[in-house]
C-alpha atoms as a PDB file:
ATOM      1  CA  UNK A   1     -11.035 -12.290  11.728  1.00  0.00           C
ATOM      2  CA  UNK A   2      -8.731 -12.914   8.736  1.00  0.00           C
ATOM      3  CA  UNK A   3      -9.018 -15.635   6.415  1.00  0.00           C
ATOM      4  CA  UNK A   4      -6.412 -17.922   5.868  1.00  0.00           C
ATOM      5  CA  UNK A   5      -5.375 -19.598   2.628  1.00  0.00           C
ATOM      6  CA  UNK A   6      -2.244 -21.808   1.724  1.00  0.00           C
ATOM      7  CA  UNK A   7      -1.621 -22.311  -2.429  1.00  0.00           C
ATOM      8  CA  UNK A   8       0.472 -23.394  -5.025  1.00  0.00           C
ATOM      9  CA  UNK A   9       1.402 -21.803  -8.064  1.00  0.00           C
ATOM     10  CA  UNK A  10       3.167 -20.248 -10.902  1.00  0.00           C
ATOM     11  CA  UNK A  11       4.738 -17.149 -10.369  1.00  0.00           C
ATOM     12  CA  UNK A  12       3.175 -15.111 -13.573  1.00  0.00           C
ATOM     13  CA  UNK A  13       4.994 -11.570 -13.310  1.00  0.00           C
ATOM     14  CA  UNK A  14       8.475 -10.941 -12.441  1.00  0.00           C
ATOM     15  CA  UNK A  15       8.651  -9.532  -8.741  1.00  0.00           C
ATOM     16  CA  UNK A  16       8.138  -6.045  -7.946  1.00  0.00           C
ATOM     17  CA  UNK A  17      10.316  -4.712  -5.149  1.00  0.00           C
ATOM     18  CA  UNK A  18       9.858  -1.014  -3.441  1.00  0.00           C
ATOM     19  CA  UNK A  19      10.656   0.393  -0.705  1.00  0.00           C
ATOM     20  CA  UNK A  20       8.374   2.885   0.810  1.00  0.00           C
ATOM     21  CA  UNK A  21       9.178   6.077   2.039  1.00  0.00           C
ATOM     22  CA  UNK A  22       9.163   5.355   5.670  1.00  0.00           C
ATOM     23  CA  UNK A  23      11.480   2.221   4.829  1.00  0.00           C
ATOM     24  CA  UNK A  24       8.604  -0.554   4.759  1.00  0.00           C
ATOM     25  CA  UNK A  25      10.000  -3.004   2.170  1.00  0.00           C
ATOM     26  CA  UNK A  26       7.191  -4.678   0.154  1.00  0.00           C
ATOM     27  CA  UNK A  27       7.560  -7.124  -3.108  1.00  0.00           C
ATOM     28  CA  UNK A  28       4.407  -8.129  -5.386  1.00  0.00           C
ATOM     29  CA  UNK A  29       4.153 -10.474  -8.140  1.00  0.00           C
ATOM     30  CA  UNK A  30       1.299 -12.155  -9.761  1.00  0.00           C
ATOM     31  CA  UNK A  31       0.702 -16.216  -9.210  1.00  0.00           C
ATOM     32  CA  UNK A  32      -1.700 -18.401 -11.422  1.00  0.00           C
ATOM     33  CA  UNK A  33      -3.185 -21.471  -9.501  1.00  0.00           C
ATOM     34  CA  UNK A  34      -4.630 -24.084 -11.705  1.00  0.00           C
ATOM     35  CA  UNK A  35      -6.528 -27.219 -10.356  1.00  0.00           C
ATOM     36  CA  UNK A  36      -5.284 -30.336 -12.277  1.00  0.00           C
ATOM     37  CA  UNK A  37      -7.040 -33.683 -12.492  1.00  0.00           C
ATOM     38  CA  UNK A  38      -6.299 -37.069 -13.781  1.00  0.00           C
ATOM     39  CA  UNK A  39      -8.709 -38.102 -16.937  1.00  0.00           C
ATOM     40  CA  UNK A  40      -8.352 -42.297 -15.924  1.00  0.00           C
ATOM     41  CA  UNK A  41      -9.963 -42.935 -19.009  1.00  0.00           C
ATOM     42  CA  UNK A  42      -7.497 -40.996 -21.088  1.00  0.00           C
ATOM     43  CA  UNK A  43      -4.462 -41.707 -19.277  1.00  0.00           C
ATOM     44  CA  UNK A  44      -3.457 -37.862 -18.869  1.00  0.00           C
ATOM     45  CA  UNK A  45      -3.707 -34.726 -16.694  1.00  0.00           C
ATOM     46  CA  UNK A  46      -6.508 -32.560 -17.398  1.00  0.00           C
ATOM     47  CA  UNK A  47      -5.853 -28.733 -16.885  1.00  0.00           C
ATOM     48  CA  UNK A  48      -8.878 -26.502 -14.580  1.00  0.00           C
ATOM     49  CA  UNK A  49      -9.694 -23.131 -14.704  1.00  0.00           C
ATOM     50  CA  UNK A  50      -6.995 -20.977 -13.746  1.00  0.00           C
ATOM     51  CA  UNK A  51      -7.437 -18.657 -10.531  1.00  0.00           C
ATOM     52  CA  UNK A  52      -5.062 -15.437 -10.490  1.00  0.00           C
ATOM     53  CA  UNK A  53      -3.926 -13.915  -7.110  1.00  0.00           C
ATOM     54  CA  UNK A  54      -1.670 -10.771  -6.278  1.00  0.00           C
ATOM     55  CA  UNK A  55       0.636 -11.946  -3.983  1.00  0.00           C
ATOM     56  CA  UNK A  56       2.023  -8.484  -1.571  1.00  0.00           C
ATOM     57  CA  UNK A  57       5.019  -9.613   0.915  1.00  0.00           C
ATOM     58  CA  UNK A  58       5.864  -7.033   3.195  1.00  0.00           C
ATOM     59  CA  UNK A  59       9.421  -6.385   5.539  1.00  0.00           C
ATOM     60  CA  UNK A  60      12.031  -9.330   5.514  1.00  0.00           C
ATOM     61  CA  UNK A  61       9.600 -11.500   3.650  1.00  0.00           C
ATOM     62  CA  UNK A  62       9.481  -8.984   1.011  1.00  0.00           C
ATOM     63  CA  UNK A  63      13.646  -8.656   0.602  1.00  0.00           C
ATOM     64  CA  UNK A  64      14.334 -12.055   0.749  1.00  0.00           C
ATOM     65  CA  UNK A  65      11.298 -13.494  -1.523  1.00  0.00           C
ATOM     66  CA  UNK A  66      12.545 -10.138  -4.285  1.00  0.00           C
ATOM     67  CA  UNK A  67      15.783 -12.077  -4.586  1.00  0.00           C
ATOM     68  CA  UNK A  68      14.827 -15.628  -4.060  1.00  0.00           C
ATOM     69  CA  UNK A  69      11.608 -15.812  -6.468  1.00  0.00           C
ATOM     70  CA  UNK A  70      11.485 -15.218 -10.299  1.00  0.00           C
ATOM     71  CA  UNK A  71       8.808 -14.922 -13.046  1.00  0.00           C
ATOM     72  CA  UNK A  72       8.122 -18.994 -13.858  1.00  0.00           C
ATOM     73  CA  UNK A  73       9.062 -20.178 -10.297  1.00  0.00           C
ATOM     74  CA  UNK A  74       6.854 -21.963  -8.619  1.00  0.00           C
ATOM     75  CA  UNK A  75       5.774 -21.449  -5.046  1.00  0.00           C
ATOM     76  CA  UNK A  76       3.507 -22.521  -2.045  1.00  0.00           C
ATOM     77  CA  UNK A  77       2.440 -19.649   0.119  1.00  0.00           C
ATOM     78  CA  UNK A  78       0.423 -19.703   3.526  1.00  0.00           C
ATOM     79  CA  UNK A  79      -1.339 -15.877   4.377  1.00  0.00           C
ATOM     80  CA  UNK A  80      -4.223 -13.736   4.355  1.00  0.00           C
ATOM     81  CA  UNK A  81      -7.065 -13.515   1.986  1.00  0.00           C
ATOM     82  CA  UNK A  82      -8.332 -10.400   1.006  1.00  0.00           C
ATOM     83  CA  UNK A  83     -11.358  -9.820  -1.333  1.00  0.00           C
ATOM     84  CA  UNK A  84     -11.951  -6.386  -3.329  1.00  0.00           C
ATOM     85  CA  UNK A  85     -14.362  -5.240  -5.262  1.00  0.00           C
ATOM     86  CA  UNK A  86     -13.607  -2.118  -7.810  1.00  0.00           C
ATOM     87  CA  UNK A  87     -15.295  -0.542 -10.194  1.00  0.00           C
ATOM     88  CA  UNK A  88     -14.475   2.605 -12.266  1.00  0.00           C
ATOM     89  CA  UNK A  89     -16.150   4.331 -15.273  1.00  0.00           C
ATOM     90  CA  UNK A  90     -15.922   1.189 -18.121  1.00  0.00           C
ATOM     91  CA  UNK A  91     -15.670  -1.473 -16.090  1.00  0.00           C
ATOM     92  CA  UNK A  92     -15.513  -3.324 -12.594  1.00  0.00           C
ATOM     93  CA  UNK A  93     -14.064  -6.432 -11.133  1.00  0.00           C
ATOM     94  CA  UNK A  94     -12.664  -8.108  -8.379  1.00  0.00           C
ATOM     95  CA  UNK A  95      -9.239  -8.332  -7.509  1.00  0.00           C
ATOM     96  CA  UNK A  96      -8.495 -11.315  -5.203  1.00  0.00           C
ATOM     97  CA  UNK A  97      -5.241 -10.556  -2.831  1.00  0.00           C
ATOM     98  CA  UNK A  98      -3.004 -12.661  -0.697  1.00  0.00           C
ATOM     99  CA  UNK A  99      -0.675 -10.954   2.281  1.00  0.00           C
ATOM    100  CA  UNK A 100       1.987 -13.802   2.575  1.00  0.00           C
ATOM    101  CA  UNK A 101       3.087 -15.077   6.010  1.00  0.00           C
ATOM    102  CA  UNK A 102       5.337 -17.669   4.444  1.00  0.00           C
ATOM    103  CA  UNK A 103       6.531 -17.986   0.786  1.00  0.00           C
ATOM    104  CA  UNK A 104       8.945 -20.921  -0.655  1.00  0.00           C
ATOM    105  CA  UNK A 105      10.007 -23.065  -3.701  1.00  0.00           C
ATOM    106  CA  UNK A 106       7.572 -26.066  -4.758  1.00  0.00           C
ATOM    107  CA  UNK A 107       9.864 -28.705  -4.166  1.00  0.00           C
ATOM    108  CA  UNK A 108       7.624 -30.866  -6.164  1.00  0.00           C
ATOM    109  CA  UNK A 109       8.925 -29.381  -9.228  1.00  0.00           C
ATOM    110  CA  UNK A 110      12.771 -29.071  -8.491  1.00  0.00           C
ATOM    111  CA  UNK A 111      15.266 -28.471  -5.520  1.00  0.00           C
ATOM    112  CA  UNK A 112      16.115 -25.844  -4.031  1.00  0.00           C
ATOM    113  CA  UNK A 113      19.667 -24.073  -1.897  1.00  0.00           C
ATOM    114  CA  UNK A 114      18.044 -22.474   1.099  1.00  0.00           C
ATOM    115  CA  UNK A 115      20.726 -19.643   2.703  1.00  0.00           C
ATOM    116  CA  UNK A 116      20.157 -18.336   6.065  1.00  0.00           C
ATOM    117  CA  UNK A 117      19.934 -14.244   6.396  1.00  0.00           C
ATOM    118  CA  UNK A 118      21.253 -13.168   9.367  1.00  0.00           C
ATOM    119  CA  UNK A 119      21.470  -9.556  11.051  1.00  0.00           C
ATOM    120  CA  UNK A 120      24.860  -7.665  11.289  1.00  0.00           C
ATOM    121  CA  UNK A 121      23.532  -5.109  14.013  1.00  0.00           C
ATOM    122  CA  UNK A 122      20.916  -7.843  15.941  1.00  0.00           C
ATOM    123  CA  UNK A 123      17.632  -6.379  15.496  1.00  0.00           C
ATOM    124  CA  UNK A 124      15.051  -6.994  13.098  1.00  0.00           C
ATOM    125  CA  UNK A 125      15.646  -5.427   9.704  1.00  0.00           C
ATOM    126  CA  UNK A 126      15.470  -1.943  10.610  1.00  0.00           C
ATOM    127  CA  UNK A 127      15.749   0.172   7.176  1.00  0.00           C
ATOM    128  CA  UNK A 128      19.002   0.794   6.586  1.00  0.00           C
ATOM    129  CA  UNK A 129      20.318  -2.419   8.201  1.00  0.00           C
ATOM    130  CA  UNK A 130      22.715  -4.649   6.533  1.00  0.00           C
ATOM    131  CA  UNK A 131      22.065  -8.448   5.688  1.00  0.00           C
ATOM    132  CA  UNK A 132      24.441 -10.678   4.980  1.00  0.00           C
ATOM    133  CA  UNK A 133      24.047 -14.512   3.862  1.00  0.00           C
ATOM    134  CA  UNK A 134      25.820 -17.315   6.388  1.00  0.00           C
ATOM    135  CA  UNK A 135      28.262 -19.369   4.800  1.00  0.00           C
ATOM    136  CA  UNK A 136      28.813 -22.128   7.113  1.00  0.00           C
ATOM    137  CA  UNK A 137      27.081 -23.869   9.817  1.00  0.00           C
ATOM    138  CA  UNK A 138      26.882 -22.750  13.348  1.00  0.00           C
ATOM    139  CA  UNK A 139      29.937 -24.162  15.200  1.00  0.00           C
ATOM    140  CA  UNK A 140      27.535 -25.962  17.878  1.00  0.00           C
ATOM    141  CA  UNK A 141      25.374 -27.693  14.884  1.00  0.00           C
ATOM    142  CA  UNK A 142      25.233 -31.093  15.076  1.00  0.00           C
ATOM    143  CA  UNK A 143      27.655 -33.543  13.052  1.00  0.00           C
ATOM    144  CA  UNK A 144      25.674 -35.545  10.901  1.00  0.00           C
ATOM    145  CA  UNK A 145      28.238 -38.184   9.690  1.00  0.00           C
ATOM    146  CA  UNK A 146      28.062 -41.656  10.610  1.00  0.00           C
ATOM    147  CA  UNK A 147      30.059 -43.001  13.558  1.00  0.00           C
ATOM    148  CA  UNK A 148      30.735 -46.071  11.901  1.00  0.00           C
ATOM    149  CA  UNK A 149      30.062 -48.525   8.474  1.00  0.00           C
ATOM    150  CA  UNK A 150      26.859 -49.921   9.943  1.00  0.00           C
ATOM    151  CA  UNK A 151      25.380 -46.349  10.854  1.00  0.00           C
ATOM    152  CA  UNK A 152      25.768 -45.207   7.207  1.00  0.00           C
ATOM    153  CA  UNK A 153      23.660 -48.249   5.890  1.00  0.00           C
ATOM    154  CA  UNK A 154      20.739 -46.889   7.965  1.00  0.00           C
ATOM    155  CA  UNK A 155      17.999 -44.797   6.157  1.00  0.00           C
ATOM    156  CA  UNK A 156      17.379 -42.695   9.614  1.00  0.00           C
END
């Protein structure tokens, strides 16, 4: 069984994008979680101990987040936890690693322009396959203007 974790974060190295040599794209970067709190008694935000991840996105998740996602951005991830110990002749550690399953902008810290990828041979991102962004809405999506004056006034 895998563990789960979702975060937030701050996007500390700029993304690293390869491709491997049987095609499997993958993109790393480093993220820096820090707990906040409020101090009531000092009217301010009091900064925790910082926890560092490596963050390793693998296929279409790895090409889209490589040109989506920037040293300084910050993100909320949902994936897989993975714990390692190393150790080598000076020193040892432990590196703590998240596989993402889902990767995005914090909107709590500015907006964002999402943009569709979509396949130009169906299929699902074969190497070699071209992707191409989608500049308009579906012809069947739904029209979200307002019928009439009193519609517009409503908040839903």
């Amino acid at each position: 069984m895998t563990d789960s974790i979702s975060i937030s974060g701050l996007v500390a190295t700029a993304p690293r994008h390869i491709v491997t040599g049987e095609g499997l794209p993958i993109t790393s970067f480093r993220l820096a979680s820090t707990q906040r709190r409020f101090d009531r008694s000092n009217q301010r935000w009091i900064d925790g101990e910082t926890n560092w991840y490596t963050i390793t996105a693998f296929r279409q998740l790895a090409i889209n987040s490589s040109t989506s996602v920037g040293k300084g951005d910050r993100v909320v991830l949902n994936g897989r936890l993975r714990i390692r110990e190393w150790e080598n002749a000076d020193r040892s550690g432990t590196n703590i690693e998240i596989e993402a399953d889902s990767l995005g902008h914090d909107l709590m810290w500015g907006t964002a322009q999402f943009s569709r990828t979509i396949s130009n041979g169906g299929g699902s991102g074969a190497p070699g396959q071209q992707w191409t962004e989608a500049e308009n809405a579906p012809d069947d999506a739904p029209d979200d203007s307002p019928s009439d004056e009193s519609d517009a006034e409503k908040p839903f």
